[in-house]
C-alpha atoms as a PDB file:
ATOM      1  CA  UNK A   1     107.508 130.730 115.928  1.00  0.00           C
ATOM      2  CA  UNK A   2     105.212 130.659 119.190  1.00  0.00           C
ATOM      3  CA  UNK A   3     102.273 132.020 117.092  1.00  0.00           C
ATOM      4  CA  UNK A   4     102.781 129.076 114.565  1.00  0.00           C
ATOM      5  CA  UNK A   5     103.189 126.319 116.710  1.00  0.00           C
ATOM      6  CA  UNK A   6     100.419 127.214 118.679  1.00  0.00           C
ATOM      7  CA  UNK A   7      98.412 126.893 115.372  1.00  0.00           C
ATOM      8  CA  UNK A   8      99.611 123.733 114.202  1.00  0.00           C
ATOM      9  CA  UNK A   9      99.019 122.203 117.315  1.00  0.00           C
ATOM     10  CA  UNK A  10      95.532 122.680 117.381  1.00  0.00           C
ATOM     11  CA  UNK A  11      95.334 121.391 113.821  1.00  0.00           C
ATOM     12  CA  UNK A  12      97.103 118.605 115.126  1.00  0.00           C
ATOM     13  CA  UNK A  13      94.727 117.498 117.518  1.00  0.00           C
ATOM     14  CA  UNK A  14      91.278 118.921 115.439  1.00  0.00           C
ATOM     15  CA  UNK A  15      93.041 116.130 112.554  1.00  0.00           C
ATOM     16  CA  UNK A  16      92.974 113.254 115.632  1.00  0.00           C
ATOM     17  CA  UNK A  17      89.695 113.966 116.540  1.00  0.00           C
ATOM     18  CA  UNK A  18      87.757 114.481 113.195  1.00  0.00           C
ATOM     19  CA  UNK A  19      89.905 111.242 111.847  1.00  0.00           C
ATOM     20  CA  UNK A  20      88.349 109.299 115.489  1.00  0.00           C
ATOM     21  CA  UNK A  21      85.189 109.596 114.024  1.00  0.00           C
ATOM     22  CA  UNK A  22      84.696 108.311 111.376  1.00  0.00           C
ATOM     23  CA  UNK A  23      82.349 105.814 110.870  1.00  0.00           C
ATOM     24  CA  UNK A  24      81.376 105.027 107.184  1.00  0.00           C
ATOM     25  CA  UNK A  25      78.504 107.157 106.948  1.00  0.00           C
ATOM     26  CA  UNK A  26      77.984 110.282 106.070  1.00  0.00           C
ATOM     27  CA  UNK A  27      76.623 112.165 109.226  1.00  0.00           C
ATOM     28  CA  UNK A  28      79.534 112.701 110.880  1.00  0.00           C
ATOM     29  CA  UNK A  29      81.637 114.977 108.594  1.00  0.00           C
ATOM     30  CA  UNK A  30      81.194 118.702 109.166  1.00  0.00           C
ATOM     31  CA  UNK A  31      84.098 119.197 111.444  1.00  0.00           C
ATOM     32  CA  UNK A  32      86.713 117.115 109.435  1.00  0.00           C
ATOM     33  CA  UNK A  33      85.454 119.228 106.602  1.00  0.00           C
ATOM     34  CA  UNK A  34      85.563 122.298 107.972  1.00  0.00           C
ATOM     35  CA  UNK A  35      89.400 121.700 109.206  1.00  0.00           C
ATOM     36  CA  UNK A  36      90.415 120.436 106.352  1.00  0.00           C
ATOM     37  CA  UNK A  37      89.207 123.625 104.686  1.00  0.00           C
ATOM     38  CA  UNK A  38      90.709 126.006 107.563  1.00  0.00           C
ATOM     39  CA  UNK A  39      94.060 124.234 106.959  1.00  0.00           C
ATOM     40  CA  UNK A  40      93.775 124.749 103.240  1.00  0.00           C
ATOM     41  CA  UNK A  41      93.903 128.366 103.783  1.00  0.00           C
ATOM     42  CA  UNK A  42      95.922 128.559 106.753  1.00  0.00           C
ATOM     43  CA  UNK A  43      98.794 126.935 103.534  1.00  0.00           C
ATOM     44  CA  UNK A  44      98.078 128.953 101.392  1.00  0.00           C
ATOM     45  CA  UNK A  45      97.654 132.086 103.541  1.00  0.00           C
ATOM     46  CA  UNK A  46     100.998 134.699 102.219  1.00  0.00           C
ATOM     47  CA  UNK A  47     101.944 135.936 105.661  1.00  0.00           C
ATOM     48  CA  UNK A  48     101.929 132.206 107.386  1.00  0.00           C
ATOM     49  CA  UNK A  49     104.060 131.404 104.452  1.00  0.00           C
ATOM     50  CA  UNK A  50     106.679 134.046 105.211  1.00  0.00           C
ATOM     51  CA  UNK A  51     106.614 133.817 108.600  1.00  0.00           C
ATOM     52  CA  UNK A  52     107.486 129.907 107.879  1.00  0.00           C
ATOM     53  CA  UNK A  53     110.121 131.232 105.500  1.00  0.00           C
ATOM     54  CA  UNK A  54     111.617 133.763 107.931  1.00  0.00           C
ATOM     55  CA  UNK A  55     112.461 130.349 110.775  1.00  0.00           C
ATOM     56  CA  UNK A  56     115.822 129.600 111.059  1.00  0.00           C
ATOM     57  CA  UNK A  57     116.963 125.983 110.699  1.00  0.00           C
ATOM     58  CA  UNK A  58     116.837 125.239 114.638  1.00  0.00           C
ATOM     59  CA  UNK A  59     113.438 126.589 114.715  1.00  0.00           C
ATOM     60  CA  UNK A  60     112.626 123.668 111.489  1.00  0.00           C
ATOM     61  CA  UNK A  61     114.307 121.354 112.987  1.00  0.00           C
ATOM     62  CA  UNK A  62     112.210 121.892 116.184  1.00  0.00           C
ATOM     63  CA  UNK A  63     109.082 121.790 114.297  1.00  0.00           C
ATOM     64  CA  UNK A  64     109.981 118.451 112.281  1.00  0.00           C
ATOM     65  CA  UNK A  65     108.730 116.210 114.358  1.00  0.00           C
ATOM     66  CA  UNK A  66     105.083 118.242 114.404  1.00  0.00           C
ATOM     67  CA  UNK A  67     105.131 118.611 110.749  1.00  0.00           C
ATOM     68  CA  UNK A  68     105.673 115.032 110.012  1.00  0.00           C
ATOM     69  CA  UNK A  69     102.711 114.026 112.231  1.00  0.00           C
ATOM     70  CA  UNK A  70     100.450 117.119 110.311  1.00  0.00           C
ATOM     71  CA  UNK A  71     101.424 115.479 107.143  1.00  0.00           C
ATOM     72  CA  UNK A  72     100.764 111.699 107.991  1.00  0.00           C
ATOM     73  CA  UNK A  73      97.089 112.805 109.881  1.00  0.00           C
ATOM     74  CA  UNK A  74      95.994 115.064 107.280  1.00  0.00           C
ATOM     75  CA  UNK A  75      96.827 113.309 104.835  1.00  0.00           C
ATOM     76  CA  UNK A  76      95.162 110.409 106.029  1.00  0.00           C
ATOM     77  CA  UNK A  77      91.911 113.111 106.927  1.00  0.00           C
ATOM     78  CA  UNK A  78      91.880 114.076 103.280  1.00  0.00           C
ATOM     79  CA  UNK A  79      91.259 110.481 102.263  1.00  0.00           C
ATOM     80  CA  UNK A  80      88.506 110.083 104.912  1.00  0.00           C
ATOM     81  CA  UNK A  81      86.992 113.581 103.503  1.00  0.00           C
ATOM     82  CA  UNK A  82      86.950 112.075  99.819  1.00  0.00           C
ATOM     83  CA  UNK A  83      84.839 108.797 101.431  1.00  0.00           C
ATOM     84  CA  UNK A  84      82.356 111.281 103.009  1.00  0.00           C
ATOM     85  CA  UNK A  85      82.115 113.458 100.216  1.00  0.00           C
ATOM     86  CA  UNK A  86      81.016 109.895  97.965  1.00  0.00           C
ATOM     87  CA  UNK A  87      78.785 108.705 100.205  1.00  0.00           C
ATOM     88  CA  UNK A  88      76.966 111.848 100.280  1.00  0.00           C
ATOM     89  CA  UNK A  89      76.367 112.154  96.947  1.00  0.00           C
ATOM     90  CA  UNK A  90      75.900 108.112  96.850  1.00  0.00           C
ATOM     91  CA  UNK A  91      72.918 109.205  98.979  1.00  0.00           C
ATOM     92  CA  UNK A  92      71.629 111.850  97.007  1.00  0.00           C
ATOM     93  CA  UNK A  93      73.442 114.998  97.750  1.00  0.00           C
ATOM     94  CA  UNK A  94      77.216 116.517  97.236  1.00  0.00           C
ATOM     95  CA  UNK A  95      78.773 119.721  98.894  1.00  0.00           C
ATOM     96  CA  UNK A  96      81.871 122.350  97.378  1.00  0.00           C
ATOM     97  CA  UNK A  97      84.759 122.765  99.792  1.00  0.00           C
ATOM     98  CA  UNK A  98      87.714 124.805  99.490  1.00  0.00           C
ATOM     99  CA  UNK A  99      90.112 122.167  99.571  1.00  0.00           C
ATOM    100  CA  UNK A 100      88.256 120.106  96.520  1.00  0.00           C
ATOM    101  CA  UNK A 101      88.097 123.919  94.656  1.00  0.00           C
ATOM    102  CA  UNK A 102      92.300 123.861  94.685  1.00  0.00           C
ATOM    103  CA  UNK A 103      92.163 120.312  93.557  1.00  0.00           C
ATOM    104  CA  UNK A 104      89.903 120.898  90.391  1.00  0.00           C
ATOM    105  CA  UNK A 105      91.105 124.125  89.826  1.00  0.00           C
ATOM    106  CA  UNK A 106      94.533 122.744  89.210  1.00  0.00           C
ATOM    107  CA  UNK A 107      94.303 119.696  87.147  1.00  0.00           C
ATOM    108  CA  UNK A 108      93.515 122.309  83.928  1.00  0.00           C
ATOM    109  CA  UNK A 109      96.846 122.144  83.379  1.00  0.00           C
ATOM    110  CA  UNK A 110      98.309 119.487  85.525  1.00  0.00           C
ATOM    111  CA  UNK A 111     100.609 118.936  82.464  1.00  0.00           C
ATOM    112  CA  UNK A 112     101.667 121.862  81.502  1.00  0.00           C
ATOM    113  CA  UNK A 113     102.953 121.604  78.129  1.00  0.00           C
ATOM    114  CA  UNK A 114     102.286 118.185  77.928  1.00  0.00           C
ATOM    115  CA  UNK A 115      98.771 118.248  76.872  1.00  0.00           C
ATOM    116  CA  UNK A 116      96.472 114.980  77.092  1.00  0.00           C
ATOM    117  CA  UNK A 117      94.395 114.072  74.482  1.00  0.00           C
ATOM    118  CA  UNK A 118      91.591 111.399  73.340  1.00  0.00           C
ATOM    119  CA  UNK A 119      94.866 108.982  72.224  1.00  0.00           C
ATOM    120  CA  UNK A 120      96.482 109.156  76.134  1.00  0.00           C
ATOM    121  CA  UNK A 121      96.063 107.403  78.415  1.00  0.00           C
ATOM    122  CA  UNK A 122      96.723 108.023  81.924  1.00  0.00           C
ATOM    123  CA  UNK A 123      97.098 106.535  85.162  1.00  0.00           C
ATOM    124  CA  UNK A 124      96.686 108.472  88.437  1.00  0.00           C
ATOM    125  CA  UNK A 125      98.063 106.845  92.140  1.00  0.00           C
ATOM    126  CA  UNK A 126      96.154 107.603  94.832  1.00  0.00           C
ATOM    127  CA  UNK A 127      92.664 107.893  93.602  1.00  0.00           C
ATOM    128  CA  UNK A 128      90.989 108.050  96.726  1.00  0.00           C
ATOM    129  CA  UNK A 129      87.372 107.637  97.122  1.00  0.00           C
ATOM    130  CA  UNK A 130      86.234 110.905  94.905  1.00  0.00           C
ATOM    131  CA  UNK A 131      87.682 110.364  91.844  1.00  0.00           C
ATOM    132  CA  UNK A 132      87.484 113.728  90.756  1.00  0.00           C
ATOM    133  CA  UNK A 133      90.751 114.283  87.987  1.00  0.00           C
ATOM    134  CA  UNK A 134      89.804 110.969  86.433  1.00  0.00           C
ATOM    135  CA  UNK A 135      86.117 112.123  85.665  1.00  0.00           C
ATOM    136  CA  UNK A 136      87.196 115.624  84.643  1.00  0.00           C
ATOM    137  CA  UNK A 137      90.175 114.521  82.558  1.00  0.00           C
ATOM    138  CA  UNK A 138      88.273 111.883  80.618  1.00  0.00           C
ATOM    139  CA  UNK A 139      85.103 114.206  80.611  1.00  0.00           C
ATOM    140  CA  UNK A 140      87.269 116.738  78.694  1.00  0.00           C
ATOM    141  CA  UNK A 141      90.051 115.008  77.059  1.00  0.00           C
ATOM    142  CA  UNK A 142      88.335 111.473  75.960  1.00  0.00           C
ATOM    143  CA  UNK A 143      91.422 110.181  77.079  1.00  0.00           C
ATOM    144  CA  UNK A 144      91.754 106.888  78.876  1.00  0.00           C
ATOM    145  CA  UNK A 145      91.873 107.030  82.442  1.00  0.00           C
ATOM    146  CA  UNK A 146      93.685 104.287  85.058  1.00  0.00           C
ATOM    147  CA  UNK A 147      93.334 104.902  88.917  1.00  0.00           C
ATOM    148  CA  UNK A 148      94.957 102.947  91.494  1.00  0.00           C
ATOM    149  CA  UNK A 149      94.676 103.223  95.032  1.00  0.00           C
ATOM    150  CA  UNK A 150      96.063 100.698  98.303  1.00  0.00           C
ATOM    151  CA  UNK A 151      92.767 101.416  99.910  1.00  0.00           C
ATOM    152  CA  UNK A 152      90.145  99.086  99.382  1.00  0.00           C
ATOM    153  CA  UNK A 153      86.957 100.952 100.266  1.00  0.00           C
ATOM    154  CA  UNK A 154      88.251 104.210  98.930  1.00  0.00           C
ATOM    155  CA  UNK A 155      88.025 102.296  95.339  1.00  0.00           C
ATOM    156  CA  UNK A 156      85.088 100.331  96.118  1.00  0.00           C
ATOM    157  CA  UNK A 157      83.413 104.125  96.720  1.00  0.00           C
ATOM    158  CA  UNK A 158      85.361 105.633  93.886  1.00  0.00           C
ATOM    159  CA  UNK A 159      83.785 103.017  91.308  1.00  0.00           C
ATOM    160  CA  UNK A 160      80.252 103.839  92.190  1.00  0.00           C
ATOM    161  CA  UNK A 161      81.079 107.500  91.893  1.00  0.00           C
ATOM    162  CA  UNK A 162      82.038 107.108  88.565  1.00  0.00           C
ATOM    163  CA  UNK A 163      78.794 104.648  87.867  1.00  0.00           C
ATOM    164  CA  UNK A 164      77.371 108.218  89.301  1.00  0.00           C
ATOM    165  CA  UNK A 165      78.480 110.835  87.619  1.00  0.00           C
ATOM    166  CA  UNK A 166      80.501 109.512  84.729  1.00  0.00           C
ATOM    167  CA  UNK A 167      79.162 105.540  83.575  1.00  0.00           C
ATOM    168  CA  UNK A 168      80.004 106.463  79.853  1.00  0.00           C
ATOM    169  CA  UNK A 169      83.970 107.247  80.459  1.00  0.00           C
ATOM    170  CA  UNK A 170      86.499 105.455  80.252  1.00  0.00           C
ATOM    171  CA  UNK A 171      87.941 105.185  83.263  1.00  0.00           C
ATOM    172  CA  UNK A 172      88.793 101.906  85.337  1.00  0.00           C
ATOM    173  CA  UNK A 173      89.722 102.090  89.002  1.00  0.00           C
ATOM    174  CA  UNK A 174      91.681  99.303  90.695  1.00  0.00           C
ATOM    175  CA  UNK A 175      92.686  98.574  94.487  1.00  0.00           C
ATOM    176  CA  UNK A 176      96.514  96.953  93.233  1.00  0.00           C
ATOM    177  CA  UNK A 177      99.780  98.406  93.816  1.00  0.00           C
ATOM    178  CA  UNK A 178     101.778 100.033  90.669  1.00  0.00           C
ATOM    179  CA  UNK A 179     103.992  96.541  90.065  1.00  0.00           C
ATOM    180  CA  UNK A 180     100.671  94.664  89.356  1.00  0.00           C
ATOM    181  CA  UNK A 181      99.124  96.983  87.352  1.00  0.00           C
ATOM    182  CA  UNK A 182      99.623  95.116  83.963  1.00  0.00           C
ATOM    183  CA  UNK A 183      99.037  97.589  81.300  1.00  0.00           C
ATOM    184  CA  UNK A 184     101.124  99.940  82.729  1.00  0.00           C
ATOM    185  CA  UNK A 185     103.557  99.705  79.720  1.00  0.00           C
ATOM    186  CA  UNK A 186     101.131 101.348  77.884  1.00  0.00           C
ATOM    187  CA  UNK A 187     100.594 104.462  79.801  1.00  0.00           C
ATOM    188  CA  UNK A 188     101.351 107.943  78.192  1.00  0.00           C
ATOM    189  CA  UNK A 189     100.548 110.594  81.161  1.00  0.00           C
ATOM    190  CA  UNK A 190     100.903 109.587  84.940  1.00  0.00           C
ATOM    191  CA  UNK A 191      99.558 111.882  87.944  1.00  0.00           C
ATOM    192  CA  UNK A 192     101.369 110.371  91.534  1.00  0.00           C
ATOM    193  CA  UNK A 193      99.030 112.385  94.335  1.00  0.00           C
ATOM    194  CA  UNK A 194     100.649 114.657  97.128  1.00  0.00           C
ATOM    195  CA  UNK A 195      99.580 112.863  99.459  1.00  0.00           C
ATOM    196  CA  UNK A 196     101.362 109.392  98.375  1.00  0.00           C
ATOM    197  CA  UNK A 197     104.395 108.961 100.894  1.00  0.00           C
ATOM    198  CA  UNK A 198     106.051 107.270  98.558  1.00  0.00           C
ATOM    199  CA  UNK A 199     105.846 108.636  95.846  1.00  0.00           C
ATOM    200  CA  UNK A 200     109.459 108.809  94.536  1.00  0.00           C
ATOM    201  CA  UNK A 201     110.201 105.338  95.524  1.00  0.00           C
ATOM    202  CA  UNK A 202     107.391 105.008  93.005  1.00  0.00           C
ATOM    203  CA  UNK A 203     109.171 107.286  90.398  1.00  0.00           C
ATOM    204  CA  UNK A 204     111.696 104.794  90.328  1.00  0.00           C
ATOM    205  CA  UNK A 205     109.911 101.793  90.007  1.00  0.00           C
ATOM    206  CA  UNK A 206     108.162 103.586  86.959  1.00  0.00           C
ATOM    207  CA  UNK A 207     111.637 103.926  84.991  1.00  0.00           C
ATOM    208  CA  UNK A 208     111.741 100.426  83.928  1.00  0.00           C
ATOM    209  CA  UNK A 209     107.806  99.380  84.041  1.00  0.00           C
ATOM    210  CA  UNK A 210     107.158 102.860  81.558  1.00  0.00           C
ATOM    211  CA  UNK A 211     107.392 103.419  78.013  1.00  0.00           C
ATOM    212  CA  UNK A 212     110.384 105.982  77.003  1.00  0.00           C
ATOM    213  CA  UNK A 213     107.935 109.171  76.309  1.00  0.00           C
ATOM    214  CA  UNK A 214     105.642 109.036  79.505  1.00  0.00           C
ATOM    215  CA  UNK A 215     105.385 112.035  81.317  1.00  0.00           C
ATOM    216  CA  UNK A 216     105.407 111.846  85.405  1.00  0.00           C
ATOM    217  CA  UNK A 217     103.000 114.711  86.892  1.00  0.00           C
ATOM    218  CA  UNK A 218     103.953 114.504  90.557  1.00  0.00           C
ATOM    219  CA  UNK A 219     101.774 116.394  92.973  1.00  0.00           C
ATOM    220  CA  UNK A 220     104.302 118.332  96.067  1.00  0.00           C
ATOM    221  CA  UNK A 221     104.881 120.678  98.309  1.00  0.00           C
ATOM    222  CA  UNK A 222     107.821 122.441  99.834  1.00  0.00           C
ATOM    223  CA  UNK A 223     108.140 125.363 102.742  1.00  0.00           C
ATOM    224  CA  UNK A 224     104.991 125.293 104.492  1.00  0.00           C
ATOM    225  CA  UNK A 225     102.985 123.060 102.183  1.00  0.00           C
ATOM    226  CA  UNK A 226     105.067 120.254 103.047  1.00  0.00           C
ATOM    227  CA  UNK A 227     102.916 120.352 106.222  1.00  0.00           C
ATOM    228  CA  UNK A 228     100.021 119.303 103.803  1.00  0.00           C
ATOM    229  CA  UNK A 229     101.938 117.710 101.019  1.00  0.00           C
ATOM    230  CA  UNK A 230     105.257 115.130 100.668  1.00  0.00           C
ATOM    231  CA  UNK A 231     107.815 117.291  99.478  1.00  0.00           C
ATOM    232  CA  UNK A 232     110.101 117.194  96.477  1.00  0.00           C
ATOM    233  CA  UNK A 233     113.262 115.167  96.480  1.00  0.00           C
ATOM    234  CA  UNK A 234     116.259 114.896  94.468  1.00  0.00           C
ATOM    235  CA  UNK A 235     116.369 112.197  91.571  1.00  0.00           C
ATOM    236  CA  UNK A 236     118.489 109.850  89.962  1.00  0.00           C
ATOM    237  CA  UNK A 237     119.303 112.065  86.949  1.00  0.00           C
ATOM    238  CA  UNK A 238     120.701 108.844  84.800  1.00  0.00           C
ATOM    239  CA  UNK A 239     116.504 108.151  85.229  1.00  0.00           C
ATOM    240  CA  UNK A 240     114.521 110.973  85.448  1.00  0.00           C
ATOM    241  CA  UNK A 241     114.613 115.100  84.499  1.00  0.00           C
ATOM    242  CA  UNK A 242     112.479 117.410  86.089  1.00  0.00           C
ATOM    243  CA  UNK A 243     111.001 118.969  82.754  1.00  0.00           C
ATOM    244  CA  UNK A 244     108.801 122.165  84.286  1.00  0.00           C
ATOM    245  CA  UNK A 245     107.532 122.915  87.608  1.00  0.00           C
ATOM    246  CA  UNK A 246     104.593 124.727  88.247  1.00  0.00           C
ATOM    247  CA  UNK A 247     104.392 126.744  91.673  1.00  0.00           C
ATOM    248  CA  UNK A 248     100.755 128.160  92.556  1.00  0.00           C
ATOM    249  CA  UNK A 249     101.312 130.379  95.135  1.00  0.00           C
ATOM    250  CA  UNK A 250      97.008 130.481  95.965  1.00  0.00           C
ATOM    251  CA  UNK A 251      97.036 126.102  95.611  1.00  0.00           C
ATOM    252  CA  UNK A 252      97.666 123.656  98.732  1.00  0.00           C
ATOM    253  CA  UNK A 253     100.329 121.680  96.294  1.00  0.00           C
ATOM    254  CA  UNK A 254     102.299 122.447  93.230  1.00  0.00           C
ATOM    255  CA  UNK A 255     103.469 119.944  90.532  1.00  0.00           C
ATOM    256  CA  UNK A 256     106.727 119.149  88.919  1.00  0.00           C
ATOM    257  CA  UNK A 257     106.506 117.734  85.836  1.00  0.00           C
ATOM    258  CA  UNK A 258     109.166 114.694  85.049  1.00  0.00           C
ATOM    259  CA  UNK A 259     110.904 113.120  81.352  1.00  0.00           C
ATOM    260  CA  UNK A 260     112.920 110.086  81.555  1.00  0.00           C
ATOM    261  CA  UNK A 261     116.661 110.791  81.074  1.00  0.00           C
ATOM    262  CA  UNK A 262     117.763 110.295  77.460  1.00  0.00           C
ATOM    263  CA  UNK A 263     119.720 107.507  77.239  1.00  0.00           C
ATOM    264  CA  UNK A 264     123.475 106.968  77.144  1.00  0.00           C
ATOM    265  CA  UNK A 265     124.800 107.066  73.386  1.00  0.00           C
ATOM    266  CA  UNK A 266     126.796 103.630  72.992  1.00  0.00           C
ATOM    267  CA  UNK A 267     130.706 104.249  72.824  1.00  0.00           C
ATOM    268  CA  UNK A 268     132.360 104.406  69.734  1.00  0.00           C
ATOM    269  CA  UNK A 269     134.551 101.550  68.756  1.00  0.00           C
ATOM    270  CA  UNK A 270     137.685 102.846  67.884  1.00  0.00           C
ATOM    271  CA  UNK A 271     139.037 101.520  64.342  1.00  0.00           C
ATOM    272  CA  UNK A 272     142.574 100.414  64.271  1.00  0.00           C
END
């Protein structure tokens, strides 16, 4: 346990820092980028992840307030990342980091079974300031795309991206929160980000606002990715039913895939 609090301690304070400076442009962002990816792999690393495995529930329950500050900061460094990463190539350049590789390489098959195609539409929450599953869903789909993010800049950056790399798709961005998003009624495929602290609270807002057949994609992670993701939580299974769940053992978050609960067949009158 020494060993691993050691570590997260230093990513603690490496998270404070790098977040500190940010500034709005773009020079500044080698060392948040460079944690970011050291994190991603300290996750994902196999031993780390049995180690965390092998700690008995004192040793969590030591840890918990640590983890929950590694979650809020790095969460909140991953957003800053995604503003770097569009202003650099708003000003004519764009790097590959590890941590964007896991997020492309999942959203393939962010649906599983579920697939999307050019009659879906979908609506991810927390699109951050590099849309990058919006461009590559409606790049190879043709689908519709919705994203919707609190943060103000992060869209404002996010909508020149897509002016960028993507003017001819159709994707809309918008800076409301899910109860004013009025076309939500419509939506077929929804992707909720790991990184949305809410996101359940969210889940349950969507039972009433969504049509019966949408499918919920949420983003998680439990065990030692919960130090980089929110974790799963139970449901309200009159609502929702987790449907699949797809655990990548080499990706900084897995995804459980949700179906609204059928609903209750009306009681029979009984004839007299």
């Amino acid at each position: 346990m020494e060993l691993l609090y050691r570590s997260l301690l230093q990513f603690r304070d490496k998270f404070v820092q790098a977040a500190a400076q940010y500034d709005g442009i773009s020079r500044n962002n080698h060392e948040l980028q460079q944690t970011i990816d050291d994190y991603s792999a300290f996750i994902t690393d196999a031993n780390n992840q049995r180690l965390w495995a092998e700690l008995n529930p004192g040793d969590v329950q030591e840890l918990h307030p640590l983890v929950m500050q590694l979650r809020d900061i790095s969460a909140r460094c991953v957003a800053i990342m995604e503003k770097y990463r569009a202003l650099k190539l708003l000003h004519g350049g764009d790097d590959r980091h590890e941590y964007f590789h896991h997020i492309e390489a999942s959203i393939e098959k962010e649906f599983g079974s579920f697939t999307v195609t050019a009659d879906s539409k979908m609506l991810l929450i927390g699109s951050g300031a590099f849309p990058m599953t919006p461009l590559l869903i409606a790049k190879r789909t043709g689908a519709e795309v919705i994203g919707i993010d609190i943060d103000r800049e992060a869209v404002d950056l996010g909508r020149k991206v897509v002016e960028r790399l993507g003017p001819y798709l159709p994707i809309r961005l918008e800076n409301v929160p899910l109860e004013r998003l009025h076309d939500i009624g419509t939506v077929t495929h929804i992707i909720i980000s790991s990184t949305v602290s809410v996101k359940y609270e969210l889940l349950d807002l969507l039972h009433e606002a969504t049509q019966p057949e949408v499918v919920v994609a949420m983003r998680y992670g439990n065990g030692l990715k919960a130090l980089f993701n929110y974790p799963m939580e139970e449901v309200d299974d009159g609502k929702w039913q987790l449907n699949e769940t797809t655990v990548r053992p080499g990706h900084v978050f897995d995804v459980a895939l949700y179906r609204k609960a059928p609903a209750p067949a009306p009681a029979r009158e009984v004839l007299r």
